[in-house]
Protein backbone atom coordinates (compact mmCIF):
# COMPACT_ATOMS: atom_id res chain seq x y z
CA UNK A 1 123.12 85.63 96.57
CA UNK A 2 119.85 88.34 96.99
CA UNK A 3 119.71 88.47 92.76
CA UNK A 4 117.91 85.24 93.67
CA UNK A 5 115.69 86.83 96.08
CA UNK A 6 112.33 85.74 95.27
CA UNK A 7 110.70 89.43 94.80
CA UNK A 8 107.88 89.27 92.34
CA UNK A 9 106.75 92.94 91.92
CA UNK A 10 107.66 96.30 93.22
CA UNK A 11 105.27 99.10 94.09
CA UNK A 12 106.74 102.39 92.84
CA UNK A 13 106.05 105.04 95.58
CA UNK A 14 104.16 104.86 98.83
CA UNK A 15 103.89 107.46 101.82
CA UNK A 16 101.80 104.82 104.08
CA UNK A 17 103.75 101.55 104.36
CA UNK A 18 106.48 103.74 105.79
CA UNK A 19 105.74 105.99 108.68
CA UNK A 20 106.80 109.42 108.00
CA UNK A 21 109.28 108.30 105.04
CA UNK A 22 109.04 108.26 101.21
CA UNK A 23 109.71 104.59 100.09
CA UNK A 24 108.81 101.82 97.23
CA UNK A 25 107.63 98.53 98.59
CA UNK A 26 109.33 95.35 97.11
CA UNK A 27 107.01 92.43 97.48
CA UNK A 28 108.49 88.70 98.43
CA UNK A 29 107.01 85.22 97.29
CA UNK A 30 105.58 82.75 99.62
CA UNK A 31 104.72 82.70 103.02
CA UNK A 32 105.05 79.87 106.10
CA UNK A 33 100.96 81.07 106.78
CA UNK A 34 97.84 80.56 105.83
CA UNK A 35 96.17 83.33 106.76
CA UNK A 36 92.27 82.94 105.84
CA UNK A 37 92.24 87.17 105.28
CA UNK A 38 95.68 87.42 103.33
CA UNK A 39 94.72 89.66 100.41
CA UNK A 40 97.82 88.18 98.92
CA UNK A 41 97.21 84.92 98.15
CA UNK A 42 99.61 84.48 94.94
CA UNK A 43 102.73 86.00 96.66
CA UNK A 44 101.96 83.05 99.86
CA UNK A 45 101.29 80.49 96.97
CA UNK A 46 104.21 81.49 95.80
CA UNK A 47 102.90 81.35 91.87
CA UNK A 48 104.14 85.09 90.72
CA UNK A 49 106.97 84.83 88.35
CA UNK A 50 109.79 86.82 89.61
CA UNK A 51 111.34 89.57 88.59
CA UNK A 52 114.52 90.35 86.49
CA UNK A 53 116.96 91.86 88.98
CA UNK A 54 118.45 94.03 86.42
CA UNK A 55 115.33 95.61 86.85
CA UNK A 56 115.38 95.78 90.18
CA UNK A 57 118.76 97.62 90.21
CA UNK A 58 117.99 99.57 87.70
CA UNK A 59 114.72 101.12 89.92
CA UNK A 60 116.37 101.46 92.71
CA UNK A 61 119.79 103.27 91.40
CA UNK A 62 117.04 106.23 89.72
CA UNK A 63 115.43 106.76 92.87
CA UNK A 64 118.33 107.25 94.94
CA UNK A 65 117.94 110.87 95.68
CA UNK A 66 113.48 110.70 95.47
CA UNK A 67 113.03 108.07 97.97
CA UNK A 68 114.09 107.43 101.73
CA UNK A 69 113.43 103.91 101.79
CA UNK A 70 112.90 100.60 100.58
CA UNK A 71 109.70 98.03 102.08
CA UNK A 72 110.22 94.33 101.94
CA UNK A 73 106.83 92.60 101.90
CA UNK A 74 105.45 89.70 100.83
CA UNK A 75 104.93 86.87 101.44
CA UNK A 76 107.36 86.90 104.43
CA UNK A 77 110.64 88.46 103.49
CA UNK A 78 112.62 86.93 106.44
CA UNK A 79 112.08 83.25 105.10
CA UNK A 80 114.62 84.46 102.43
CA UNK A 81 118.55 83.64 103.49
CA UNK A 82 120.00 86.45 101.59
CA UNK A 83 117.84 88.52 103.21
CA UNK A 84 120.61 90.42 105.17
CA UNK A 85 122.66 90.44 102.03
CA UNK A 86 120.22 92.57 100.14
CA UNK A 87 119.67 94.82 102.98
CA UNK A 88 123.33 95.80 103.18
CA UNK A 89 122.94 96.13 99.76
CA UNK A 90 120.37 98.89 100.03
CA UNK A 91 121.73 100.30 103.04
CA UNK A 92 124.87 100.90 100.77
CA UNK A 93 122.72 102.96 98.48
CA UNK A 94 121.71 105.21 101.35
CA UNK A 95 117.84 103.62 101.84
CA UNK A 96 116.62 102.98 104.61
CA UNK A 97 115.05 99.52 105.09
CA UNK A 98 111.77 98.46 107.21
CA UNK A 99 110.73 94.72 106.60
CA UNK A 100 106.80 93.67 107.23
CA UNK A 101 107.24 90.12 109.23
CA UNK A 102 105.34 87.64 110.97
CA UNK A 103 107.84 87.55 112.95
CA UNK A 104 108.25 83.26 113.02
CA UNK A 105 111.84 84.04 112.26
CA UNK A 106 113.47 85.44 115.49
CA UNK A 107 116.81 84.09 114.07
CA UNK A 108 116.83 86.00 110.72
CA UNK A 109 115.31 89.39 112.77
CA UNK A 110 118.25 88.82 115.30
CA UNK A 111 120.95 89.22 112.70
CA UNK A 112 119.24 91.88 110.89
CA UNK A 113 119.28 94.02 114.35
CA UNK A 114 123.08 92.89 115.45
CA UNK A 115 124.05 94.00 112.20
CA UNK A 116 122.23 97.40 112.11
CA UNK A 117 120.82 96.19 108.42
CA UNK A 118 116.75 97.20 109.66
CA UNK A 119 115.23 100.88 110.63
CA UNK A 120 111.95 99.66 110.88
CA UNK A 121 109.90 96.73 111.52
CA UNK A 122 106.41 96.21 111.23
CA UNK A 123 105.59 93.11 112.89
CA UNK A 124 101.95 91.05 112.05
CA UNK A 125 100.54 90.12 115.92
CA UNK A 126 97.89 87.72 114.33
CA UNK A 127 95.98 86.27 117.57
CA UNK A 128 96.72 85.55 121.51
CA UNK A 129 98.60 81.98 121.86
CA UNK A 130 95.30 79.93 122.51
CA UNK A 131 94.21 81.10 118.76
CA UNK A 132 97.57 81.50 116.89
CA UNK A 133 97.88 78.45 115.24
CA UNK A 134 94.08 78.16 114.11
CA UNK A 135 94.43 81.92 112.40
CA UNK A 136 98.07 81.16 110.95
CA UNK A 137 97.63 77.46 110.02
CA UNK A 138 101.00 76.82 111.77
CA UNK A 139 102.11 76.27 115.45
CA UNK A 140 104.67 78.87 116.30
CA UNK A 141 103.88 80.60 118.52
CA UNK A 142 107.35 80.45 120.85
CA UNK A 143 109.21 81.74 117.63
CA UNK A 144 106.73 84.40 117.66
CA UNK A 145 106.75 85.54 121.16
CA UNK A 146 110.56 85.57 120.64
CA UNK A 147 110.69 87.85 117.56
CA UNK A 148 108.06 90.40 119.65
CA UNK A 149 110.71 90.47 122.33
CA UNK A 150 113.43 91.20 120.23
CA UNK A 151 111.18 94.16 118.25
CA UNK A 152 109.98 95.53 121.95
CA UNK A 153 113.69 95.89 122.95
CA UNK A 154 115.18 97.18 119.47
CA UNK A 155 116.44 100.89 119.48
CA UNK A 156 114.74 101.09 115.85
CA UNK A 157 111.30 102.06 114.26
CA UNK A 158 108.58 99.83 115.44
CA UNK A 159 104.92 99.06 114.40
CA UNK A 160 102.43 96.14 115.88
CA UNK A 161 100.08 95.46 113.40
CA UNK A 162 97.01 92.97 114.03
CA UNK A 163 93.78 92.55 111.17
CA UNK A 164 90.67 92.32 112.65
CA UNK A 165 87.81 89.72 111.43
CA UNK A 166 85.19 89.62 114.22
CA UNK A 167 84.38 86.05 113.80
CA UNK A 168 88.01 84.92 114.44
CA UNK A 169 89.23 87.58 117.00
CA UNK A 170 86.87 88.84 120.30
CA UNK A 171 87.63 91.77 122.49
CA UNK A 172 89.04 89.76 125.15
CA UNK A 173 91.27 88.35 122.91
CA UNK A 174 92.43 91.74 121.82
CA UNK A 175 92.65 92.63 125.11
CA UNK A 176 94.69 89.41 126.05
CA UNK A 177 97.24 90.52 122.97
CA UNK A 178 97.24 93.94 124.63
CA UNK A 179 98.44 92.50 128.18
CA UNK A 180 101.37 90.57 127.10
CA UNK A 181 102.63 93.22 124.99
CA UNK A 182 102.31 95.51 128.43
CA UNK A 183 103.82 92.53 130.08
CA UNK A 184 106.95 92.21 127.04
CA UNK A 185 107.24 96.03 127.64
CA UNK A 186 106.55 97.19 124.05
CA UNK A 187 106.54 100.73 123.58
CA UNK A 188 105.04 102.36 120.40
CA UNK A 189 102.25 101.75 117.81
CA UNK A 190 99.54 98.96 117.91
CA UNK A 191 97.21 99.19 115.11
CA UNK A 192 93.96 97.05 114.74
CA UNK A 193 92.97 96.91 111.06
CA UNK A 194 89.24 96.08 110.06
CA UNK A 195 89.01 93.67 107.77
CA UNK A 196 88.33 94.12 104.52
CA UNK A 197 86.13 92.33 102.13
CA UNK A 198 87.42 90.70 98.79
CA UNK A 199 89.50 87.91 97.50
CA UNK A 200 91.19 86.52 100.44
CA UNK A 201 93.31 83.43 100.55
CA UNK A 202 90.62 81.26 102.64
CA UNK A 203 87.42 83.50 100.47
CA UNK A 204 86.34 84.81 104.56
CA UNK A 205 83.08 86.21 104.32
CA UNK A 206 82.03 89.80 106.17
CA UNK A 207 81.85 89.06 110.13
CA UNK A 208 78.15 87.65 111.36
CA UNK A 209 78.98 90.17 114.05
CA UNK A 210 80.29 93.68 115.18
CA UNK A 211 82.98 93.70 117.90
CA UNK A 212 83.45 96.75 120.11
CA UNK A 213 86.84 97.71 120.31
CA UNK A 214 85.89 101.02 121.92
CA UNK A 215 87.66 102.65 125.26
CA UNK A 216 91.07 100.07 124.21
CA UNK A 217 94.18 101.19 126.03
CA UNK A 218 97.28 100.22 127.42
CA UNK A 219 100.49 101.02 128.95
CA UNK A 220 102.89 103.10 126.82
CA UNK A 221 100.75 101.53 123.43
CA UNK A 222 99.82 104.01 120.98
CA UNK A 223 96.29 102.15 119.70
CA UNK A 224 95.63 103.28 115.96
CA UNK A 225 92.61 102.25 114.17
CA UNK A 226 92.71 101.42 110.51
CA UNK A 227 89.47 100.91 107.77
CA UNK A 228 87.03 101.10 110.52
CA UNK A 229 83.57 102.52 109.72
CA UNK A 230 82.83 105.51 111.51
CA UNK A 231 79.79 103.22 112.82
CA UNK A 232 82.15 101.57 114.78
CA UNK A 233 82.90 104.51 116.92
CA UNK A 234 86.53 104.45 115.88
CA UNK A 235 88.83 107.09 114.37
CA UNK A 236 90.99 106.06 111.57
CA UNK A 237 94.42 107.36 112.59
């Protein structure tokens, strides 16, 4: 039953986590990663109290007509079974729904798409195969690969999403990332995000060194830059 959903705070209003829509972020408990950068650490801990879904109901029934749609981040939404429950639930109020995933639950992101339950999915590409299970703390990187295919062929909204620490990532392996998704034939936005410095889940410090991601392109990839100093020779986008 999604009243048992495991959302621990909502944010009210946001016209970033949503490209082009107005929408309120719901945020999920725990995660299957270990992400040293995660600026989240309670929700992956999985420590934040949850809340009331009363409340929940009651939010989303006044904002009916003010917002477009609804964000389900965490943590890692899709680890949730109800998951498709509560997104026919806010599809029945007339929101639309994009989910932020790591994508190591092709099953859950398969029935979400059959069932026409997601708009939009933002999907975390955290490192080429040779590095994903040092990064992430977890080997899964076929479930991965799977839920990328699935998100490159889907008719709906689509974001690739991958943060940036220059000690963990190089530009060959950004270019390596940028190859298979040429080779998966993904179509649409890739955006490298600096990383940024505060309390992380594995306390990373700033990078020894600078990485030049400058002159990055690939086929039918629309390569955004986020929280890049203009040092860098990158444009925010």
């Amino acid at each position: 039953m999604w009243r048992k959903l495991p959302i621990t705070s909502l944010t009210p209003f946001t016209f970033q986590d949503y490209p082009e829509h107005t929408a309120c972020i719901l945020w999920f408990s725990g995660c299957n990663m270990a992400c040293g950068y995660c600026h989240n650490p309670e929700l992956v801990k999985g420590t934040l109290a949850k809340l009331p879904h009363e409340k929940i109901e009651r939010f989303l029934a006044s904002r009916r007509d003010r917002l477009e749609g609804v964000v389900l981040s965490g943590g890692e939404c899709t680890l949730s079974s109800a998951l498709p429950q509560f997104a026919g639930y806010l599809k029945n109020l007339d929101f639309k729904v994009k989910i932020d995933t790591n994508g190591t639950r092709p099953e859950m992101i398969a029935g979400l798409l059959d069932a026409g339950l997601v708009d939009f999915i933002a999907l975390d590409f955290k490192a080429p195969a040779v590095k994903f299970q040092a990064i992430t703390g977890m080997s899964a990187w076929p479930d991965f690969l799977r839920s990328l295919r699935l998100v490159a062929a889907a008719a709906t909204g689509k974001e690739l999403r991958t943060t940036v620490h220059a000690d963990l990532l190089d530009r060959s392996d950004i270019e390596t990332m940028i190859s298979l998704l040429e080779d998966v034939g993904f179509r649409g936005t890739f955006v490298l995000q600096n990383f940024r410095m505060g309390r992380t889940l594995g306390n990373l410090k700033a990078p020894s060194q600078r990485l030049d991601l400058t002159g990055l392109a690939g086929a039918g990839l629309d390569i955004r830059f986020r929280n890049f100093p203009e040092a860098h020779g990158l444009v925010d986008s």
